[in-house]
N, C-alpha and C. Protein backbone atom coordinates (compact mmCIF):
# COMPACT_ATOMS: atom_id res chain seq x y z
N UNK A 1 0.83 -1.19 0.00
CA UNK A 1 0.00 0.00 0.00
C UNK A 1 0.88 1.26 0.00
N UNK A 2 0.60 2.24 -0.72
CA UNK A 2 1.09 3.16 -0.36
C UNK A 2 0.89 4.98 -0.11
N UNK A 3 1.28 5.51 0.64
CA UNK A 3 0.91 6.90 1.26
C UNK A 3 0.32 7.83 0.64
N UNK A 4 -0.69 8.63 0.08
CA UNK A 4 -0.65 9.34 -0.32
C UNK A 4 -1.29 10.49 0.56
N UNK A 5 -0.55 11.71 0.33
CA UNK A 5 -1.49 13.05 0.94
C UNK A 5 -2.08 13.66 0.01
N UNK A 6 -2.98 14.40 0.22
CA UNK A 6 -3.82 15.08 -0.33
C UNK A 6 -3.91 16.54 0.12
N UNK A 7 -3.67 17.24 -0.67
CA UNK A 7 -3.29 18.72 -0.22
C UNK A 7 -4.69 19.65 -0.43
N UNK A 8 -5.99 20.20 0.08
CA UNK A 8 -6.90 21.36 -0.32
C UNK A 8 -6.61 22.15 -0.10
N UNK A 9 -6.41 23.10 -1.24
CA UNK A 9 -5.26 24.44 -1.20
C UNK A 9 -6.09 25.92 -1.18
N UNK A 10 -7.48 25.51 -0.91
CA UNK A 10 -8.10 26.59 -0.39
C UNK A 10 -7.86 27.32 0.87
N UNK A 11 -8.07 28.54 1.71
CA UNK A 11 -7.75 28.69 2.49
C UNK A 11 -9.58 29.30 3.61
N UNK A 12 -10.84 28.74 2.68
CA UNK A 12 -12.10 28.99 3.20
C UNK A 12 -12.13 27.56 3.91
N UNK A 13 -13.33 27.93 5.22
CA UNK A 13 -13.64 26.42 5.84
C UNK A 13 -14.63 25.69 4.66
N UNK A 14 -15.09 24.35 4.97
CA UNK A 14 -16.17 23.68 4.11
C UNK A 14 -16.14 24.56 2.59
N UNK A 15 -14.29 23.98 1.80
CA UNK A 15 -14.36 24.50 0.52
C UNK A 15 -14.46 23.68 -0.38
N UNK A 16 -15.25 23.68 -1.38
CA UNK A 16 -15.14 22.79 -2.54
C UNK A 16 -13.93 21.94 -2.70
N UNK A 17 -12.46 22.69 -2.66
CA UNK A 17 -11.26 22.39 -2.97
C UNK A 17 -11.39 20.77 -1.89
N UNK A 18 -11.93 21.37 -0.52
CA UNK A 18 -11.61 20.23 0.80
C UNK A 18 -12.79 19.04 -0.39
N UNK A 19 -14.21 19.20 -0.40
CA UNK A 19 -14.65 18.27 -0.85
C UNK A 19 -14.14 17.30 -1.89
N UNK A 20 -13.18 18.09 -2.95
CA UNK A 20 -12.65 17.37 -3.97
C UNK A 20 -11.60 16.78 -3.26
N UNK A 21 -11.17 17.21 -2.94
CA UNK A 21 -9.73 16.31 -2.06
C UNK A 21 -10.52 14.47 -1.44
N UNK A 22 -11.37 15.10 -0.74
CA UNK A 22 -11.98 14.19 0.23
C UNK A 22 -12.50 13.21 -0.89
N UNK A 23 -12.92 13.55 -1.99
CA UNK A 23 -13.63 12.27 -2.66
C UNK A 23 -12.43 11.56 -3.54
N UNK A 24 -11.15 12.24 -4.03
CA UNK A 24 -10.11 11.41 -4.38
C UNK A 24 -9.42 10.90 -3.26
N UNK A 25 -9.38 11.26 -2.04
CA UNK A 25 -8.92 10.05 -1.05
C UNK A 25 -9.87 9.00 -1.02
N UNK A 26 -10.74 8.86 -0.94
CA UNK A 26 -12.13 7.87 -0.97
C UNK A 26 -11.92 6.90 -2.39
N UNK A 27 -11.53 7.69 -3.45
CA UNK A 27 -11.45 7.02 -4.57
C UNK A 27 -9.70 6.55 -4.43
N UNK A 28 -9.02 6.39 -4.24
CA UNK A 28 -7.63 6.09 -3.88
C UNK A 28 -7.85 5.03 -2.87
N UNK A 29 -8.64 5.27 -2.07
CA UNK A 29 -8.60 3.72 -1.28
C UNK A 29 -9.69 2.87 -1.85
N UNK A 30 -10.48 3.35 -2.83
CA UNK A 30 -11.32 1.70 -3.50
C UNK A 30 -11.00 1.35 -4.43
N UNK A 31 -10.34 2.10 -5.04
CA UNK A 31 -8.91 1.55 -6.32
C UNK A 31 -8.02 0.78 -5.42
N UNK A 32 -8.11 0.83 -4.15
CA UNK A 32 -6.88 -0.18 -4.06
C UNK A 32 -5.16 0.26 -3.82
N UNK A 33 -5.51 1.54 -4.30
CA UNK A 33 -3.74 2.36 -4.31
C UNK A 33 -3.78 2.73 -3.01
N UNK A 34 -4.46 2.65 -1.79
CA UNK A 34 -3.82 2.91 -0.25
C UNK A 34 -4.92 2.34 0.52
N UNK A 35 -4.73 3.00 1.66
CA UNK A 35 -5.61 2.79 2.75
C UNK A 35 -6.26 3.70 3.51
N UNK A 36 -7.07 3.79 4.61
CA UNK A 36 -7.69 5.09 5.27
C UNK A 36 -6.36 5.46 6.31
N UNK A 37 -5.50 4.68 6.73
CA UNK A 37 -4.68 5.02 7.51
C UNK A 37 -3.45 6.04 6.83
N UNK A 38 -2.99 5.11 5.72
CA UNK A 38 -2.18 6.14 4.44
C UNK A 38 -2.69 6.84 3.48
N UNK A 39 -3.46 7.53 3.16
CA UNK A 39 -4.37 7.82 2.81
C UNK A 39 -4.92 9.33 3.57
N UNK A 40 -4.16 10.75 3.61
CA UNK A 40 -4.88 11.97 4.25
C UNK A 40 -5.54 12.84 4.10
N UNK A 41 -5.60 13.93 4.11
CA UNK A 41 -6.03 15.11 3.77
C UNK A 41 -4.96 16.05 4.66
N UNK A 42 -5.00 16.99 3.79
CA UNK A 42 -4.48 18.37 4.37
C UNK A 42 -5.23 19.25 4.08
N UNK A 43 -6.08 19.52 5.12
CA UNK A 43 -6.87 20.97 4.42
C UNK A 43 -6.67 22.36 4.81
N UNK A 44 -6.27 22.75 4.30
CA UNK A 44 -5.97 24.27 4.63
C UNK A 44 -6.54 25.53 4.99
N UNK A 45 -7.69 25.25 4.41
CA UNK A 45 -9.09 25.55 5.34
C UNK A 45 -9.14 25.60 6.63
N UNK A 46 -9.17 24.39 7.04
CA UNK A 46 -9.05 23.82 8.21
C UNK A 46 -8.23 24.34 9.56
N UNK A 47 -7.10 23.95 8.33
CA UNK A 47 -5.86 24.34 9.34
C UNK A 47 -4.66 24.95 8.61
N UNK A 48 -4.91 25.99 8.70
CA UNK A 48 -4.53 27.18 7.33
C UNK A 48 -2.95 27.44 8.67
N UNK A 49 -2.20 27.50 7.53
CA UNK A 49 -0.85 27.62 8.25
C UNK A 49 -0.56 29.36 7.73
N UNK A 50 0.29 30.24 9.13
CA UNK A 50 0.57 31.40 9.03
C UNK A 50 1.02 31.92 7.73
N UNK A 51 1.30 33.18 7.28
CA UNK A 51 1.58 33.85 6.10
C UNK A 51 3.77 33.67 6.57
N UNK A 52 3.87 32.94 5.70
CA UNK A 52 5.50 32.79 5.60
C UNK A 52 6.00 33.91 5.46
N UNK A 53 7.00 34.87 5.93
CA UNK A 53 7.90 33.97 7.92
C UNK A 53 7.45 34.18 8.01
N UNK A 54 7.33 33.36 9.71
CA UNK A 54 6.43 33.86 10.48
C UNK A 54 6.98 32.98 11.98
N UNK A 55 7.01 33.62 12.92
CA UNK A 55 7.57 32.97 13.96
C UNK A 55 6.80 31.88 14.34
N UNK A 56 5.60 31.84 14.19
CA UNK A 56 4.59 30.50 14.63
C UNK A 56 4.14 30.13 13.18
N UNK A 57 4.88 29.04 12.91
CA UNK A 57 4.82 27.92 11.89
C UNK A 57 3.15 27.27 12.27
N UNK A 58 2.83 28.14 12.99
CA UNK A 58 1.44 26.90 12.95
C UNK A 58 1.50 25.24 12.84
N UNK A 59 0.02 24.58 12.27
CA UNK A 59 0.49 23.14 11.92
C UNK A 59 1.06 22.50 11.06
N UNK A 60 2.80 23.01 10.37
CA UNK A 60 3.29 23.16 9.77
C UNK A 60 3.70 21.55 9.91
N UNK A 61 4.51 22.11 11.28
CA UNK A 61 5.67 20.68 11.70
C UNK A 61 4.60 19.24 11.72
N UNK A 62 2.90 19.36 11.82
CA UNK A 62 2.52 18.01 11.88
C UNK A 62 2.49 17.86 10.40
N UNK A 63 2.36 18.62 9.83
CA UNK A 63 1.93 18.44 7.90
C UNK A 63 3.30 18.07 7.61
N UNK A 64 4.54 18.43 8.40
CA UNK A 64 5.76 18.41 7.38
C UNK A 64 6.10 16.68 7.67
N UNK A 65 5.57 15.87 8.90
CA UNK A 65 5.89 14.96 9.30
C UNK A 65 4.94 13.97 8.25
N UNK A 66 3.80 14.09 7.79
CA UNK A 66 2.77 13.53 6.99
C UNK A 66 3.28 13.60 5.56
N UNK A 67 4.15 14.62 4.94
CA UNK A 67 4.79 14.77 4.08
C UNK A 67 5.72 13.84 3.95
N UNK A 68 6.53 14.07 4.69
CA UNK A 68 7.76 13.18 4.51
C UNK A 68 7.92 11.39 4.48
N UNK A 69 6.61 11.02 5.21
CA UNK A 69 6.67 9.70 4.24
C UNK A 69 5.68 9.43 3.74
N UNK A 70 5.08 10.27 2.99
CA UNK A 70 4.43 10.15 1.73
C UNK A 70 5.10 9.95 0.39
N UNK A 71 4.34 8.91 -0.39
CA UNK A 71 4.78 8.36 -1.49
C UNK A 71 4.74 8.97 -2.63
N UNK A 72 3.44 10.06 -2.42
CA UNK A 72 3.07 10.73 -3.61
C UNK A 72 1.93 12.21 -3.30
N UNK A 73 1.44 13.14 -4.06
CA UNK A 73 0.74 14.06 -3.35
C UNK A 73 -0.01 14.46 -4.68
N UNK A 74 -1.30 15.15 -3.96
CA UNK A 74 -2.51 15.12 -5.09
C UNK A 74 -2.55 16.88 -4.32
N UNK A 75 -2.66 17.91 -5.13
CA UNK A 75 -2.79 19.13 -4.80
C UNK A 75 -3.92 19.55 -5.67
N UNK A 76 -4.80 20.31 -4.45
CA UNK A 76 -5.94 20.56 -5.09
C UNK A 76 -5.91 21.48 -4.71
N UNK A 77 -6.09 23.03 -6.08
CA UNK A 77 -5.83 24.44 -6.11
C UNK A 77 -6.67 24.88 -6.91
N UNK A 78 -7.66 25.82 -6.10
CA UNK A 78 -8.94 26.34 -6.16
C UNK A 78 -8.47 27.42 -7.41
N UNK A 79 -8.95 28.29 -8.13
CA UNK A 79 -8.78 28.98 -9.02
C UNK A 79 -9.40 30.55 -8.50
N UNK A 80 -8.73 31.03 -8.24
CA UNK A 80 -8.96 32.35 -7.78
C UNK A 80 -8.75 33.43 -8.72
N UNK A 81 -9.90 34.61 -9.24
CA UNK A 81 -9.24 35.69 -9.99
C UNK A 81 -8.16 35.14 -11.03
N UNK A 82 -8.51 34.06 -11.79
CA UNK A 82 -7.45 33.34 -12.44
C UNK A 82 -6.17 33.17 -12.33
N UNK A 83 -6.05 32.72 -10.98
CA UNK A 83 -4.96 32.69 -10.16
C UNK A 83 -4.83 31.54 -9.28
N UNK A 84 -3.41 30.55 -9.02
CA UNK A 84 -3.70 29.82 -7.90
C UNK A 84 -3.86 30.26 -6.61
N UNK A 85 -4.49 30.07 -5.82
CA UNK A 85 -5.04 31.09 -4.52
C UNK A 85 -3.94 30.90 -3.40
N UNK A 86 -3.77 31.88 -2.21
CA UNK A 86 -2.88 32.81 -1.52
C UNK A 86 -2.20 31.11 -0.85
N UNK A 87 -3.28 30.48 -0.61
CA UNK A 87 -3.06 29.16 0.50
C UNK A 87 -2.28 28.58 0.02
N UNK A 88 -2.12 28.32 -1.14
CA UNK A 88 -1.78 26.80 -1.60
C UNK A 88 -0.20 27.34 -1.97
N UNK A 89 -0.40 28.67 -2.56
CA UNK A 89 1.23 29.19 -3.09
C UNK A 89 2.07 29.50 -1.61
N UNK A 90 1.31 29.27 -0.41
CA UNK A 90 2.01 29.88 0.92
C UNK A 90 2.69 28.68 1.30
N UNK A 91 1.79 26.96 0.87
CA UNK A 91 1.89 26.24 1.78
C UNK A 91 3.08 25.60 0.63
N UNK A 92 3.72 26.52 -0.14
CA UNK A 92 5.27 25.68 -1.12
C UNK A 92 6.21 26.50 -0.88
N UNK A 93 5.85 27.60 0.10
CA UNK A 93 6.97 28.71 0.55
C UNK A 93 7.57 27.63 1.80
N UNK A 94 6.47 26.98 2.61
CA UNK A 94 7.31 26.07 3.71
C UNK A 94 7.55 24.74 2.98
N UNK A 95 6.75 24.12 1.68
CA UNK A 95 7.89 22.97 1.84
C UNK A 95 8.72 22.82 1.06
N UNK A 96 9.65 22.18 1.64
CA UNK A 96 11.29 21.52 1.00
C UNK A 96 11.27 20.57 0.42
N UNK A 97 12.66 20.30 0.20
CA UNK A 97 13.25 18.79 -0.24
C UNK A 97 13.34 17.75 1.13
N UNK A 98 13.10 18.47 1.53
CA UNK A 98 13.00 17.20 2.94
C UNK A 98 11.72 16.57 3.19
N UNK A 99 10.56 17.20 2.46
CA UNK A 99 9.32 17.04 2.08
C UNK A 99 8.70 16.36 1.45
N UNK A 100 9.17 16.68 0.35
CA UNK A 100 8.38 16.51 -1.26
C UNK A 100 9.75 16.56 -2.18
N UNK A 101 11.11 15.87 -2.21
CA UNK A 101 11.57 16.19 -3.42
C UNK A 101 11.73 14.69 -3.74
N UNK A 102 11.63 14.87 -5.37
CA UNK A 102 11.63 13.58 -5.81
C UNK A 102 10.51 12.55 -5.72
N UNK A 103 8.80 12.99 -5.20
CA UNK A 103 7.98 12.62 -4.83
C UNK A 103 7.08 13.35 -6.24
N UNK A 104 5.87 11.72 -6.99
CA UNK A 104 5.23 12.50 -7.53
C UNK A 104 3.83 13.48 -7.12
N UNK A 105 3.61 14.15 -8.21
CA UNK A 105 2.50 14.82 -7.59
C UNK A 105 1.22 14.94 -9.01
N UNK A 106 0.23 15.00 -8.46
CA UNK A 106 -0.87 15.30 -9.77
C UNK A 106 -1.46 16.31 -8.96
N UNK A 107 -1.60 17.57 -9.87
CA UNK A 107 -2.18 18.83 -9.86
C UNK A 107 -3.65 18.76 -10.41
N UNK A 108 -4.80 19.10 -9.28
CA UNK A 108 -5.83 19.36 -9.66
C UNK A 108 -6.44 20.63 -9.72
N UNK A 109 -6.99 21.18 -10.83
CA UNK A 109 -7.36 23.05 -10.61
C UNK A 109 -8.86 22.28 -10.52
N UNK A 110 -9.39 23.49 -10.04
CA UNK A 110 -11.02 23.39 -9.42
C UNK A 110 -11.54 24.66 -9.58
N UNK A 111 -12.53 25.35 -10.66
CA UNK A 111 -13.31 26.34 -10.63
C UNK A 111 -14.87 25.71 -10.38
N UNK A 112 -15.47 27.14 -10.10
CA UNK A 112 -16.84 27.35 -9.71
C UNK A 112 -17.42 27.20 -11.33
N UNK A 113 -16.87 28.02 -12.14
CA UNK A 113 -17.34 28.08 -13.28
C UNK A 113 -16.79 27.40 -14.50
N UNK A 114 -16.02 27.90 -15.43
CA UNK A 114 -15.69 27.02 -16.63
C UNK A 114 -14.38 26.99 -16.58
N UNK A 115 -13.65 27.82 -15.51
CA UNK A 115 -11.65 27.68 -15.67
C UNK A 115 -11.02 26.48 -15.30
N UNK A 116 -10.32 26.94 -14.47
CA UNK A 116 -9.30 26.19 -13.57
C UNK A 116 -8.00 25.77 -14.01
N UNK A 117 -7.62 26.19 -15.25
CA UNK A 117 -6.60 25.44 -16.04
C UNK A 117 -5.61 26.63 -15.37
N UNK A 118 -5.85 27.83 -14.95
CA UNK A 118 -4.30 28.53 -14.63
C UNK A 118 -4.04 28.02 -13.17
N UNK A 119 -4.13 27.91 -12.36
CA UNK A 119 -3.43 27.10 -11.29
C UNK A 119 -2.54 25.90 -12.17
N UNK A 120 -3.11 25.15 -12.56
CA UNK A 120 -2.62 23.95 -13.12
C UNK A 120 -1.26 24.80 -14.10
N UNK A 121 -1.28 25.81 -14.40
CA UNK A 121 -0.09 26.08 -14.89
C UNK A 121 0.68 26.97 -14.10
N UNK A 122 0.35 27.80 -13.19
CA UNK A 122 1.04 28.77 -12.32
C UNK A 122 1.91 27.70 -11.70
N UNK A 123 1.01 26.68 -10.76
CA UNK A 123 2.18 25.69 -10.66
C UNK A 123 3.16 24.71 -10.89
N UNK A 124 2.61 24.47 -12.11
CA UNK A 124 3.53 23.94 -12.72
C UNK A 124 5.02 25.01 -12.98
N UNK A 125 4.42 25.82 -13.13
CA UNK A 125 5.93 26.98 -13.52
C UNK A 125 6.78 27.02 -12.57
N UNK A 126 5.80 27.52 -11.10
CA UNK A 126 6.68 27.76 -10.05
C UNK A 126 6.92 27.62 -8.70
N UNK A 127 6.36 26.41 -8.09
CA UNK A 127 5.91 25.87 -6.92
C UNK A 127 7.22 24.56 -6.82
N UNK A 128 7.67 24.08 -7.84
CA UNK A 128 8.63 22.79 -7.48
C UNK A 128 9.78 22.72 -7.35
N UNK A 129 10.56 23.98 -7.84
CA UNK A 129 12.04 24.13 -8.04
C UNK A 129 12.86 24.17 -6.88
N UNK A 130 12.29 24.43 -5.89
CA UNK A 130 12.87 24.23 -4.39
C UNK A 130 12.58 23.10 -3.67
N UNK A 131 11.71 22.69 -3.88
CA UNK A 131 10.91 21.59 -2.95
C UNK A 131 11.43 20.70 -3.89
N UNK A 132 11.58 20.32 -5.26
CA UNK A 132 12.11 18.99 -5.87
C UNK A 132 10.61 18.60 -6.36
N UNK A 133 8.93 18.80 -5.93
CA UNK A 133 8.21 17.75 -6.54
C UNK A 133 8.41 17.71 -8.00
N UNK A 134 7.92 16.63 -7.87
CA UNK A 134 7.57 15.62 -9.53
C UNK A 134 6.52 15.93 -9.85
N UNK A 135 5.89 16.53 -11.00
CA UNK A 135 4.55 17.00 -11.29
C UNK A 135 4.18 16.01 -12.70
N UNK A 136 3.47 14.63 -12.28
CA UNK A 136 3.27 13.79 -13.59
C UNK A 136 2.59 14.50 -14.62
N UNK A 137 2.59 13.94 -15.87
CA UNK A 137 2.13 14.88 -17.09
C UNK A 137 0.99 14.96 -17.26
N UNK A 138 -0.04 13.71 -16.42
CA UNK A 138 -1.32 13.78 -16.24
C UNK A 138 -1.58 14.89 -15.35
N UNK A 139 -2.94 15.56 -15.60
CA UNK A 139 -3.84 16.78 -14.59
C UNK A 139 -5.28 16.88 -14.68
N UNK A 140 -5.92 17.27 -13.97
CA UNK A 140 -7.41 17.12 -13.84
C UNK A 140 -8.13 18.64 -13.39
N UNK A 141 -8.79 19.29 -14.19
CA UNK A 141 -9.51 20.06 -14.07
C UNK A 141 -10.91 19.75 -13.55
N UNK A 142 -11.27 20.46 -12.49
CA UNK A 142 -12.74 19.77 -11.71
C UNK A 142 -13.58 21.58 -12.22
N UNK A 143 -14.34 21.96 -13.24
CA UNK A 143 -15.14 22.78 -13.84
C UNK A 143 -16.80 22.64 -13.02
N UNK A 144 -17.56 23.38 -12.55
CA UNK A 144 -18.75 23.50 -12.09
C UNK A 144 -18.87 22.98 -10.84
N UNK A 145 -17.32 23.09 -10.13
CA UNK A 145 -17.21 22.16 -8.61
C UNK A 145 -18.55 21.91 -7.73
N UNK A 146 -19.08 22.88 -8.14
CA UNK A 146 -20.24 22.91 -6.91
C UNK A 146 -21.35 22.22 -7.43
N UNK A 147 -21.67 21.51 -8.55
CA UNK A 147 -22.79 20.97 -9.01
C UNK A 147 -21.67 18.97 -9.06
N UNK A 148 -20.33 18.86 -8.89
CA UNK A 148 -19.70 17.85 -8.86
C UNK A 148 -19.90 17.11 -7.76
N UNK A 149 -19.54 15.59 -7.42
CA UNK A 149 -19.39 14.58 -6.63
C UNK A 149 -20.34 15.26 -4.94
N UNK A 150 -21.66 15.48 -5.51
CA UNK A 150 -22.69 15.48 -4.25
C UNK A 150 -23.49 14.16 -3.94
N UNK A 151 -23.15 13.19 -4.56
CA UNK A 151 -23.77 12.40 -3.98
C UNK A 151 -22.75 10.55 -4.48
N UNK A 152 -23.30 9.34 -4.42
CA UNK A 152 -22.45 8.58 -4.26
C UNK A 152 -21.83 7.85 -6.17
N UNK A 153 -23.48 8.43 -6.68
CA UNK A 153 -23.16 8.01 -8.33
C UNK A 153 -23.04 9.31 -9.13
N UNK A 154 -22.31 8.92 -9.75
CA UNK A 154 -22.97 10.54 -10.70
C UNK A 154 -23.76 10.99 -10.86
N UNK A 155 -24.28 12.51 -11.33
CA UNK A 155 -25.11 12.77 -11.39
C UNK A 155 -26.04 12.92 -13.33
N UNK A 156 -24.83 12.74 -13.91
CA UNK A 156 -24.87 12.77 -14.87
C UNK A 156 -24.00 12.56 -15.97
N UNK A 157 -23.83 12.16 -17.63
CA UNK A 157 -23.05 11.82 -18.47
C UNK A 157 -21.80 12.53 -18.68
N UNK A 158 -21.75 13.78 -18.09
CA UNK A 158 -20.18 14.87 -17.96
C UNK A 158 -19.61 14.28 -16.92
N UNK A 159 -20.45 14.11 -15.53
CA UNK A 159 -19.37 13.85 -14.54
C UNK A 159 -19.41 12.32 -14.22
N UNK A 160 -20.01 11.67 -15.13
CA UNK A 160 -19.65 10.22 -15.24
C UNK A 160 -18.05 9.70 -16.03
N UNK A 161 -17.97 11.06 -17.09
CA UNK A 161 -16.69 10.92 -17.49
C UNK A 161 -15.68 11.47 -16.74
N UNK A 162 -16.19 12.50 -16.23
CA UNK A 162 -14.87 13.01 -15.03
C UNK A 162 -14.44 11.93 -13.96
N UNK A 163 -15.79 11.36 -13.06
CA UNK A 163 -15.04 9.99 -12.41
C UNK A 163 -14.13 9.00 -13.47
N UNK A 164 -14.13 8.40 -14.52
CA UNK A 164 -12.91 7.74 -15.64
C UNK A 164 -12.12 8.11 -15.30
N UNK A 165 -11.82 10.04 -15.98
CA UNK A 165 -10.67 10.51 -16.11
C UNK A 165 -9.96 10.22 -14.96
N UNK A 166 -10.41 10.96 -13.80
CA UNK A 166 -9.92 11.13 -12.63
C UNK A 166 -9.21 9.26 -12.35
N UNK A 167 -10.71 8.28 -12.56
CA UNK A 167 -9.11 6.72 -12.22
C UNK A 167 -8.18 6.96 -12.50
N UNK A 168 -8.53 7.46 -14.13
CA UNK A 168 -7.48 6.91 -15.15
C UNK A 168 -6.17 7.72 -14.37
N UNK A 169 -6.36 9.19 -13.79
CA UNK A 169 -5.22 10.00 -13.46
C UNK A 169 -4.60 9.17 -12.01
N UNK A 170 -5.33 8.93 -11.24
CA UNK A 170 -5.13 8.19 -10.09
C UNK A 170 -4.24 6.85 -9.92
N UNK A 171 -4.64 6.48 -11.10
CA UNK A 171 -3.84 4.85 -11.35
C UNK A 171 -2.60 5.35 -12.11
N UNK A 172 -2.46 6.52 -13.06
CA UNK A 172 -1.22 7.08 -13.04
C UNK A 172 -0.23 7.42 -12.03
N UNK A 173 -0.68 8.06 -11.67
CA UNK A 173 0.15 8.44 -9.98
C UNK A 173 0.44 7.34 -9.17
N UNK A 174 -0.50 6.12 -9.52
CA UNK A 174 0.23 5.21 -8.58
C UNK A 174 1.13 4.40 -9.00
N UNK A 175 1.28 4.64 -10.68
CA UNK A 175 2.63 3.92 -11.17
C UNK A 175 3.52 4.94 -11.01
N UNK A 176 3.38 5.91 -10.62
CA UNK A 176 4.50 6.91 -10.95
C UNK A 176 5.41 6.72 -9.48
N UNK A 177 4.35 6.55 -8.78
CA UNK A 177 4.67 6.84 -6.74
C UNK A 177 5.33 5.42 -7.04
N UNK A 178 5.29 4.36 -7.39
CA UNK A 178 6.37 2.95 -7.24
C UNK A 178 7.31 2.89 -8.04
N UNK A 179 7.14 3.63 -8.86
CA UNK A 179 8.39 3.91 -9.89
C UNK A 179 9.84 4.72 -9.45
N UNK A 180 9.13 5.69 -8.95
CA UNK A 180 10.23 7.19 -8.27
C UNK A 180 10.52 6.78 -6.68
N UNK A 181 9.90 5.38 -5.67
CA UNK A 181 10.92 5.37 -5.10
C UNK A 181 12.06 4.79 -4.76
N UNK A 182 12.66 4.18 -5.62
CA UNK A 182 14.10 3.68 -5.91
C UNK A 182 14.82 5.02 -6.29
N UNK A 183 14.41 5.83 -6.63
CA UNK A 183 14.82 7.18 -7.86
C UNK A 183 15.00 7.76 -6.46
N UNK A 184 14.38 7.98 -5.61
CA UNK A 184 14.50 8.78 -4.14
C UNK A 184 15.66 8.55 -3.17
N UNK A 185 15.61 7.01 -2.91
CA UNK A 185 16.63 6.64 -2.30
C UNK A 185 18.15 6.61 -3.01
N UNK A 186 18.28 6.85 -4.39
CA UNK A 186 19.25 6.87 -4.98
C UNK A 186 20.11 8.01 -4.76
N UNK A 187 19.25 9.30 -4.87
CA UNK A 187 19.84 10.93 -4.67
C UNK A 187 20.47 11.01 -2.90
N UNK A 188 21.47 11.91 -3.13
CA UNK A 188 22.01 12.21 -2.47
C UNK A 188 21.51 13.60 -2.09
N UNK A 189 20.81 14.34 -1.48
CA UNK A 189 19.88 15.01 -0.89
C UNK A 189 20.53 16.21 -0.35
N UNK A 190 22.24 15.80 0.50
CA UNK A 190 22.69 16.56 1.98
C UNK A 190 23.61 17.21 0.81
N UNK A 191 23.56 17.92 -0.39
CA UNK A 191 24.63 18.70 -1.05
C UNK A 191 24.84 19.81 -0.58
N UNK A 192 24.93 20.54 -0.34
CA UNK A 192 24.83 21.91 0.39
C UNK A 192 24.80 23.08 -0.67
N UNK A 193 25.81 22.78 -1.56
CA UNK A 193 26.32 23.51 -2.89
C UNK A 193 24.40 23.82 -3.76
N UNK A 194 24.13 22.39 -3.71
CA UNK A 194 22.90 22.25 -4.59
C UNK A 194 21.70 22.30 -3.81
N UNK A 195 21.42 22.96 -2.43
CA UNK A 195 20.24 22.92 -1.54
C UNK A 195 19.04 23.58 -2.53
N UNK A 196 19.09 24.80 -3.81
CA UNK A 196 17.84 25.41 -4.12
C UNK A 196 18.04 24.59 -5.45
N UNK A 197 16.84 24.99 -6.26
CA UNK A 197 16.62 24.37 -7.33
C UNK A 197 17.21 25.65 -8.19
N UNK A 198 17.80 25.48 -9.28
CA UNK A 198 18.35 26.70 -10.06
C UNK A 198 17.50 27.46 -11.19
């Protein structure tokens, strides 16, 4: 079995971003790729960590411990003002390579309305170069979040195909997460010369 976290990179309580998170952990453990024990959430909502620096790291140090032996990470980044929102770009100012490097990740954008594709590229540009994640080439746009995954079947022939996609992305990530960790333990990590990404 193996670990995955789940990142909701909203920074509202009871946010869409948390619901989508919550139904790909649910779908990650009946595929079979983990368990409820490996298997988290991070919601940021929830437990929204301080504006970096900041002398009180908040619940940084329990997220950084949930990180670090995680196999793989699913980030789910709400689409703000066509923008990835304040939370999710705060919560890659605290993590590292001691974190997340060399770990894959699948990027999910989530609008209210018809976007979501610029998160999915803001971070791709600029969220990994320090931290080391792996951002697989698969991604999932969740469009009309709020009319999505309210109940246990679909509700209809669009988001009957979005549950597919979404396996299909899920069972990616889980070849990717057994693939990259031999690739993990291989790197030599403690360079000092090479601590940022260039």
């Amino acid at each position: 079995m193996l670990n995955f976290v789940l990142v909701a990179g909203s920074s509202r309580n009871n946010s869409q971003s948390g619901k989508v998170a919550r139904f790909l952990r649910q779908r990650l453990i009946e595929l079979g790729h983990s368990s409820l024990e490996l298997c988290t959430v991070i919601d940021l909502g929830l437990g929204p960590l301080p504006l970096w620096p900041s002398d009180d790291s908040g619940p940084w140090g329990q997220y950084a411990e949930r990180l670090q032996v995680a196999d793989a990470l699913v980030i789910v980044a709400p689409e703000w003002n066509g923008m990835a929102c304040p939370a999710i770009k705060n919560f890659f100012i605290y993590a590292s390579k001691a974190e997340l490097a060399h770990k894959p990740g699948l990027l999910v954008g989530v609008s209210a309305g018809v976007g979501g594709a610029y998160p999915i590229s803001e971070l791709r540009a600029s969220s990994y170069k320090n931290c080391r994640l792996c951002y697989i080439p698969e991604h999932l746009i969740i469009r009309q979040v709020e009319q999505q995954f309210n109940q246990p079947s679909a509700a209809n022939h669009d988001e009957q195909q979005l549950r597919a996609r979404i396996d299909y992305a899920l069972d990616v990530l889980q070849k990717y997460s057994v693939a990259l960790r031999p690739v993990r333990a291989s790197i030599d990590l403690s360079q000092a010369e090479f601590a940022n990404g260039m």
